[in-house]
Protein backbone atom coordinates (compact mmCIF):
# COMPACT_ATOMS: atom_id res chain seq x y z
CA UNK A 1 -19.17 129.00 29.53
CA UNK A 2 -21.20 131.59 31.37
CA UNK A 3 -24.26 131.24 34.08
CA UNK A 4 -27.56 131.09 32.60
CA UNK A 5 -29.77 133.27 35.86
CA UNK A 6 -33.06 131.03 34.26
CA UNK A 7 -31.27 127.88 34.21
CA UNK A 8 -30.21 128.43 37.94
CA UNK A 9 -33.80 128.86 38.70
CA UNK A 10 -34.98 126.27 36.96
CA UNK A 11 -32.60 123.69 38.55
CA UNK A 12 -33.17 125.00 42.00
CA UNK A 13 -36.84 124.94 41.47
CA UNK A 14 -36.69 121.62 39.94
CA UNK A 15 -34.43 119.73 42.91
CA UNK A 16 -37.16 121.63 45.45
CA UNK A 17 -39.84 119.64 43.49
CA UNK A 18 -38.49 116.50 42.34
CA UNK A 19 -35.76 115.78 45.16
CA UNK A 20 -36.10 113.55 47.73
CA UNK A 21 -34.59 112.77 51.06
CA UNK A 22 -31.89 110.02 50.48
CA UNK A 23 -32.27 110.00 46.73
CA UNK A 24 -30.02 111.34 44.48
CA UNK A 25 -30.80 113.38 40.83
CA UNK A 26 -28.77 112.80 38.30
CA UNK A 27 -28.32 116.20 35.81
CA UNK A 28 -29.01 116.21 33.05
CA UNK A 29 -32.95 115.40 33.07
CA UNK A 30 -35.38 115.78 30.24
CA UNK A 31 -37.87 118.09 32.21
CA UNK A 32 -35.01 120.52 31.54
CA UNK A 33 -34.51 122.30 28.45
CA UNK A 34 -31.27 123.34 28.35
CA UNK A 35 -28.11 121.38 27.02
CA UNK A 36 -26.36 118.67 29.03
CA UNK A 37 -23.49 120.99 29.30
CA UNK A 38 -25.26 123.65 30.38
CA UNK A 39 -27.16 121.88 33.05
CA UNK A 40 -23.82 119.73 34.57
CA UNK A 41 -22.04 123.35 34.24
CA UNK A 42 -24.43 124.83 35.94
CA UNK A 43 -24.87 122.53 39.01
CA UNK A 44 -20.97 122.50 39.68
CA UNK A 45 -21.02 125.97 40.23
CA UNK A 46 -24.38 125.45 42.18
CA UNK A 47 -22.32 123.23 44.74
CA UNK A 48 -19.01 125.48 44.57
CA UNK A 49 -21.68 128.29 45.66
CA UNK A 50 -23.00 125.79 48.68
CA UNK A 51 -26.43 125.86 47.52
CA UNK A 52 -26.37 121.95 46.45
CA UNK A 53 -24.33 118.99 47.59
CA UNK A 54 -23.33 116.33 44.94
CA UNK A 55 -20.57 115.09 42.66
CA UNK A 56 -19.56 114.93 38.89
CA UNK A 57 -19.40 111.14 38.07
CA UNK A 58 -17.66 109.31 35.44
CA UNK A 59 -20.49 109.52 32.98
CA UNK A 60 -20.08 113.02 32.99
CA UNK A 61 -23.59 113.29 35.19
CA UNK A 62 -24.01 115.25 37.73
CA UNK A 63 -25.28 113.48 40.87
CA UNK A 64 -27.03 115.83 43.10
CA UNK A 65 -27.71 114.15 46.44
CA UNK A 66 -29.47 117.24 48.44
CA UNK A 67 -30.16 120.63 48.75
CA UNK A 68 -28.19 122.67 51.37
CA UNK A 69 -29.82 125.13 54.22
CA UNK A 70 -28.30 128.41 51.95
CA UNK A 71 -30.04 126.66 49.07
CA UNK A 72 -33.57 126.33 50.24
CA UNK A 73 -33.07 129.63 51.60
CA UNK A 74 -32.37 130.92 47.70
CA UNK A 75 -35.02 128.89 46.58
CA UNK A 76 -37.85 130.74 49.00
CA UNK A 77 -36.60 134.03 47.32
CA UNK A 78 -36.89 132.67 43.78
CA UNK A 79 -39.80 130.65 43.96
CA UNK A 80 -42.27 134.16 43.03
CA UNK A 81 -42.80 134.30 39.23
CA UNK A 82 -43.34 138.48 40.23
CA UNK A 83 -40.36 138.71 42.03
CA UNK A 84 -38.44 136.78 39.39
CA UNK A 85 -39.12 138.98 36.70
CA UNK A 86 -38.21 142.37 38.87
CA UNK A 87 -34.43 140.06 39.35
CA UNK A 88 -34.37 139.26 35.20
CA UNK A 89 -34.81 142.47 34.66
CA UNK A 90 -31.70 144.03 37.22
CA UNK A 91 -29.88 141.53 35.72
CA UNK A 92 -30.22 142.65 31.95
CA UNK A 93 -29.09 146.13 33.38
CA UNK A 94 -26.01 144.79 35.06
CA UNK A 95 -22.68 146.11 34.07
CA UNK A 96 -20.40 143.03 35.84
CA UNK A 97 -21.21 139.52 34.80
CA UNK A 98 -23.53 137.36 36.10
CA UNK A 99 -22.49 135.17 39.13
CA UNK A 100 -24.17 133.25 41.71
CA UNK A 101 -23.05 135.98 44.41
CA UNK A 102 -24.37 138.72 42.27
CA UNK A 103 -27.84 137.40 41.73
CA UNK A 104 -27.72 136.28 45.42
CA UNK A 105 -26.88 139.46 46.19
CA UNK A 106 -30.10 140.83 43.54
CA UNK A 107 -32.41 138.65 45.44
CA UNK A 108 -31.70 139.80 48.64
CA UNK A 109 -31.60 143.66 47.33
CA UNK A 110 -34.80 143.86 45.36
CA UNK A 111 -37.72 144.53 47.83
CA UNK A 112 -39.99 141.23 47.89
CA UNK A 113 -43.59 143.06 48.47
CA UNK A 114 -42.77 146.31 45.89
């Protein structure tokens, strides 16, 4: 399976809007428009990356419980529609595939205010 860059967004985005503090999310939810695989993928390599904290339960779910410091940190770089489109675009040029550390990396490349 590989990363989805809007599905990342759209989860990190989502949790900053829907999560709060001593509740948990449980992935998949219907706001979401992506498959349940894609979504419970997506948020275990969201935690591996230290951007969430949470665990995959036995219903296959993923239970998301917060975000982290390096997460909201992502999240204030992504949150800009603008600057979101200038990252899609690097990323369609990319020659390496897409991981969390690259478009980390993309975010923190691309000037915010050009």
């Amino acid at each position: 399976m590989t990363l989805n860059a809007k599905c990342i967004r759209d989860i990190m985005l989502y949790l900053n809007d829907n999560l709060e503090y001593h509740q948990e999310i449980f992935m998949p939810v219907a706001d979401l428009t992506y498959s349940e695989d894609e979504l419970v993928y997506t948020c275990i390599k969201l935690k591996e990356a230290g951007l969430i904290s949470g665990k995959e339960n036995i219903l296959g779910q993923f239970e998301i419980e917060d975000i982290t410091y390096k997460g909201h940190t992502f999240i204030s770089k992504i949150k800009d529609d603008k600057f979101w489109n200038k990252v899609l675009s690097k990323i369609t040029s990319l020659a390496e595939p897409l991981t969390i550390a690259v478009l980390e990396r993309l975010i923190t490349d691309i000037p915010i205010a050009s």
